[in-house]
C-alpha atoms as a PDB file:
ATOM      1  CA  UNK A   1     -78.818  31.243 -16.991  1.00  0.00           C
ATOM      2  CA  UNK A   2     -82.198  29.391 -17.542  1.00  0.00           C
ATOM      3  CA  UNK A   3     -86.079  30.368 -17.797  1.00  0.00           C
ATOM      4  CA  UNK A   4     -88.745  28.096 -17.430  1.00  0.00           C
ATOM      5  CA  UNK A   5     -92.233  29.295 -18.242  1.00  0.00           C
ATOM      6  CA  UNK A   6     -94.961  29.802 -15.641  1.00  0.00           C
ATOM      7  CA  UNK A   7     -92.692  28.574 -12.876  1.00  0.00           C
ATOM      8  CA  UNK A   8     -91.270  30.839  -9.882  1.00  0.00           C
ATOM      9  CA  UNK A   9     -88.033  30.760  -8.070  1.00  0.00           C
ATOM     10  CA  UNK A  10     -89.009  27.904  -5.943  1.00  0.00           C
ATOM     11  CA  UNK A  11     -89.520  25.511  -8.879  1.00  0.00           C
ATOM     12  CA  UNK A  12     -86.605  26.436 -10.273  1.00  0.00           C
ATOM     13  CA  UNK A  13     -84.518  26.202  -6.941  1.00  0.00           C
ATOM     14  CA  UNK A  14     -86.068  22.697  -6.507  1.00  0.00           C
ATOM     15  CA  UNK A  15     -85.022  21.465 -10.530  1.00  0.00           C
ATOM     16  CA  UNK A  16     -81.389  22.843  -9.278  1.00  0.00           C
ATOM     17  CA  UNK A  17     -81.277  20.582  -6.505  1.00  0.00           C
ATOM     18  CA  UNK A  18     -82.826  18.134  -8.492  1.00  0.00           C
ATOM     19  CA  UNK A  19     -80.058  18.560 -11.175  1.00  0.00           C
ATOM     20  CA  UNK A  20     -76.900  18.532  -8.785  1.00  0.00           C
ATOM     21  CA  UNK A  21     -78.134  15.929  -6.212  1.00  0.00           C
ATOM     22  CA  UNK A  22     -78.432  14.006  -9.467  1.00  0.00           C
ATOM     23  CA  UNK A  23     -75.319  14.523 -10.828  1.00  0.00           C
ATOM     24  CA  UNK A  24     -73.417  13.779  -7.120  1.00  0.00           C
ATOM     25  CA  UNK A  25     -75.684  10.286  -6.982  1.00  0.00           C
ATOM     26  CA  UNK A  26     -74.904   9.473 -10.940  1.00  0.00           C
ATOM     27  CA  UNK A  27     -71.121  10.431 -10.303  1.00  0.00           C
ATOM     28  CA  UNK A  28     -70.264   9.732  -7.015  1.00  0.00           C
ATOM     29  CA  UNK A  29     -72.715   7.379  -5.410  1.00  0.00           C
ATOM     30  CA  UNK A  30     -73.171   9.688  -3.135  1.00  0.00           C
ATOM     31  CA  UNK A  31     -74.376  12.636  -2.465  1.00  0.00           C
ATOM     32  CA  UNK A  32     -70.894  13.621  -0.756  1.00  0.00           C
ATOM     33  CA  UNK A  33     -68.474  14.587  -3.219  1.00  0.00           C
ATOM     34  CA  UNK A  34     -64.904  15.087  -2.234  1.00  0.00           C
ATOM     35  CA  UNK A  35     -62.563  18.223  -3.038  1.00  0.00           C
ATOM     36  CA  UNK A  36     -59.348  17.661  -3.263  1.00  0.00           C
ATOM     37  CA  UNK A  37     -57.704  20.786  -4.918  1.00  0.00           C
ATOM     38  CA  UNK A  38     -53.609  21.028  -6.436  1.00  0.00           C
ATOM     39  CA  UNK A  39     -51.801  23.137  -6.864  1.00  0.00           C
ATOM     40  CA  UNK A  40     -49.851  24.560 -10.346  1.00  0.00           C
ATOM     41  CA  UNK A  41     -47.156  22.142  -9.564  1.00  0.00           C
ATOM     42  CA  UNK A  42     -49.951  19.176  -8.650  1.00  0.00           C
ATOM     43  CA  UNK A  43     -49.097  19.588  -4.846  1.00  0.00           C
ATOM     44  CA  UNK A  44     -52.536  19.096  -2.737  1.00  0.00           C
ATOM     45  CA  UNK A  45     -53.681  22.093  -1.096  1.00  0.00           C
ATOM     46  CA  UNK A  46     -54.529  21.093   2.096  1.00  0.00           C
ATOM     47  CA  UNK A  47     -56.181  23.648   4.105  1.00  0.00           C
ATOM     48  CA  UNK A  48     -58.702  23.789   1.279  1.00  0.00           C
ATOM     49  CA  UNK A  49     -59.656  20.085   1.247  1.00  0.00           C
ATOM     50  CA  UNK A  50     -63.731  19.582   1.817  1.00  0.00           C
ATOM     51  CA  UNK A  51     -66.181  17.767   1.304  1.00  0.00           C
ATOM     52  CA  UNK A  52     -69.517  19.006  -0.539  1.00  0.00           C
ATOM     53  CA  UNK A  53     -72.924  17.579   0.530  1.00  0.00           C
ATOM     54  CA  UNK A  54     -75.225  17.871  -2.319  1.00  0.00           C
ATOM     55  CA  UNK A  55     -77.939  16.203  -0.436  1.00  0.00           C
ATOM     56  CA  UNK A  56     -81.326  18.335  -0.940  1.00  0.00           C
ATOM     57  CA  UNK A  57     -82.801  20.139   0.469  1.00  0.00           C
ATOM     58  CA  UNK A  58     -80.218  22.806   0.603  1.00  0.00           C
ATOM     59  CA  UNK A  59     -80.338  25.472   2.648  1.00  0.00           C
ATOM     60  CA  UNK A  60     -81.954  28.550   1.941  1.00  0.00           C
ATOM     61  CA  UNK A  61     -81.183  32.236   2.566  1.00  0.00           C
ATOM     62  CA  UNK A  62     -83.668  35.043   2.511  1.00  0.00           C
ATOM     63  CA  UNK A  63     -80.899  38.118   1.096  1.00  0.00           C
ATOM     64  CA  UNK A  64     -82.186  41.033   3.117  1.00  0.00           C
ATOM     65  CA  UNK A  65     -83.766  39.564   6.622  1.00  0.00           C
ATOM     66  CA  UNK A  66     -80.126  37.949   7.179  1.00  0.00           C
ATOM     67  CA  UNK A  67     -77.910  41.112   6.276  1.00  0.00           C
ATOM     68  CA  UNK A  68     -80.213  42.987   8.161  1.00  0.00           C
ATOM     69  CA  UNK A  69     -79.537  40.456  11.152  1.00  0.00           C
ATOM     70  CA  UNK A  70     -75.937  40.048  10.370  1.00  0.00           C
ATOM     71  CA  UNK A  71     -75.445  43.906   9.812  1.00  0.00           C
ATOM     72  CA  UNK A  72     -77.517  44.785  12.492  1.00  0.00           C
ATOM     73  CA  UNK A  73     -79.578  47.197  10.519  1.00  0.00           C
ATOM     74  CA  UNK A  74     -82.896  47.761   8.651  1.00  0.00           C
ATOM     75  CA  UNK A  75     -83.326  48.009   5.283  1.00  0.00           C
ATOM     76  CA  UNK A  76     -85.578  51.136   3.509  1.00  0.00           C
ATOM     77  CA  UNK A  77     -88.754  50.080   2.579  1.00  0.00           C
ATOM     78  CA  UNK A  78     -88.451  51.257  -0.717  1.00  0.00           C
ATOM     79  CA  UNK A  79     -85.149  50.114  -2.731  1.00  0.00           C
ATOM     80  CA  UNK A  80     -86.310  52.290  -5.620  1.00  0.00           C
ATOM     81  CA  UNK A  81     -85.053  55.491  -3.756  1.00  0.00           C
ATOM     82  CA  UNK A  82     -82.307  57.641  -4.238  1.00  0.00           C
ATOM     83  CA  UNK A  83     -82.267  58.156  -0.611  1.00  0.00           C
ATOM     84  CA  UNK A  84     -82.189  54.079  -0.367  1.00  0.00           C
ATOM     85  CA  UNK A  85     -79.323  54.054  -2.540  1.00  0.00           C
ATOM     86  CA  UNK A  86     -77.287  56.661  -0.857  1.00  0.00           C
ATOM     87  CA  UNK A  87     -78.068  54.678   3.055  1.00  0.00           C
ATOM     88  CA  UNK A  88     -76.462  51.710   0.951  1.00  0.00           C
ATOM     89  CA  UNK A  89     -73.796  53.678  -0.361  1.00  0.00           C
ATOM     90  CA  UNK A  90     -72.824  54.700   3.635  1.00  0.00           C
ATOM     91  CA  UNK A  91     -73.493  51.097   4.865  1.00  0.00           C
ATOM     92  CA  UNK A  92     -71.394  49.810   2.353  1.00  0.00           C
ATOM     93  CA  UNK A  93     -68.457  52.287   3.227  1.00  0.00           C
ATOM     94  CA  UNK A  94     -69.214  52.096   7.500  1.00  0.00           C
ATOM     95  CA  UNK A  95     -68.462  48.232   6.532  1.00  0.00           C
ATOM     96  CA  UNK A  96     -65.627  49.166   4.746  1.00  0.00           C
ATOM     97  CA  UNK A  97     -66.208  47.117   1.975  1.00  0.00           C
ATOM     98  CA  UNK A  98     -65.481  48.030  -1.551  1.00  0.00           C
ATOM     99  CA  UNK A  99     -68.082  48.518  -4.718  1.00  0.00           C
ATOM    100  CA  UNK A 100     -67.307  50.041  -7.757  1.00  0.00           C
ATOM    101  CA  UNK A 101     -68.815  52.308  -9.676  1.00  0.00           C
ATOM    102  CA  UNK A 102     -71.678  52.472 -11.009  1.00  0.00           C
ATOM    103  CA  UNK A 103     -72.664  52.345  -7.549  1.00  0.00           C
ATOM    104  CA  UNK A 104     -76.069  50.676  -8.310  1.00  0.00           C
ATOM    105  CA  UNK A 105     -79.024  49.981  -5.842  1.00  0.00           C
ATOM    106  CA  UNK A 106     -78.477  46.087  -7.126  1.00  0.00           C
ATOM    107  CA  UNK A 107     -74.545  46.441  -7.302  1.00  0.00           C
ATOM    108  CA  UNK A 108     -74.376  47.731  -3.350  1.00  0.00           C
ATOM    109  CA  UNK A 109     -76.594  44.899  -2.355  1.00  0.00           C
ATOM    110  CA  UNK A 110     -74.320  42.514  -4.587  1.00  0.00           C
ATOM    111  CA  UNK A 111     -71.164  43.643  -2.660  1.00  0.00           C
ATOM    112  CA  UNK A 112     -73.338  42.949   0.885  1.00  0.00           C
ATOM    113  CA  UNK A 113     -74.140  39.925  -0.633  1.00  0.00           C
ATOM    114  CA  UNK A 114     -70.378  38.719  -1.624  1.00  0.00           C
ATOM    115  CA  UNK A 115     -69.220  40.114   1.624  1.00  0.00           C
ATOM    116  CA  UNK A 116     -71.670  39.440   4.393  1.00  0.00           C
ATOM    117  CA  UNK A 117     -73.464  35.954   3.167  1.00  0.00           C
ATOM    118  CA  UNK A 118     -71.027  34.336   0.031  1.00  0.00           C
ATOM    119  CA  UNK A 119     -68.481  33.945   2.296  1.00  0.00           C
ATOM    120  CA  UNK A 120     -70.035  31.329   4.479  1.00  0.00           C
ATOM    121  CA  UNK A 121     -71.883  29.690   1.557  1.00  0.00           C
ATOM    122  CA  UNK A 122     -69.346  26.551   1.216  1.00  0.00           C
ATOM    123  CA  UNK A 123     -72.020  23.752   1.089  1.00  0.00           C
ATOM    124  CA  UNK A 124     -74.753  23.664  -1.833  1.00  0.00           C
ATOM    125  CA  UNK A 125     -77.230  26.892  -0.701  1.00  0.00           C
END
């Protein structure tokens, strides 16, 4: 976790990229840096070879516009609701996904999140 005075989500996004496309380029010479996992016995696990492209800028994802799109539903206006929480509660549920309590306005979007959008997220985003 970091703060950085006066500057907004953007500027901090940017010093991220900033920091790992560094790192890849200082490490690497490259800004593709190879995954090569093992397993406990040091045998490679194929199927989850990659290769990560830490090449900025990365992709962005605005949260709600793309699990509305995904989920094929629109969000309440108001997240500050009871009634909001509850419509997350039964979209959460319809999806059959699972979040545990305290069932949370932030921890239902968190499991949409993890769910819907993590799950694709296998280059830098």
């Amino acid at each position: 976790e970091a703060y950085w005075a006066y500057k907004d989500y953007n500027e901090i996004m940017k010093m991220t990229e900033d920091l790992l496309s560094g790192l890849a380029m200082a490490l690497y010479g490259s800004y593709e840096v190879p995954f090569n996992p093992v397993d406990q016995n040091g045998k490679p696990i194929e199927e989850l070879k990659r290769v990560f492209n830490f090449k900025p800028p990365y992709r962005r994802i605005h949260i709600i516009p793309e699990l509305e799109e995904r989920l094929k539903v629109t969000f309440p206006a108001d997240f500050e609701t009871d009634e909001c929480n509850q419509w997350l509660q039964d979209l959460v549920k319809r999806e059959g996904y699972e979040c545990f309590p305290p069932l949370t306005t932030a921890r239902l979007i968190d499991t949409l999140i993890a769910e819907v959008l993590e799950v694709e997220c296998t280059q830098p985003t």
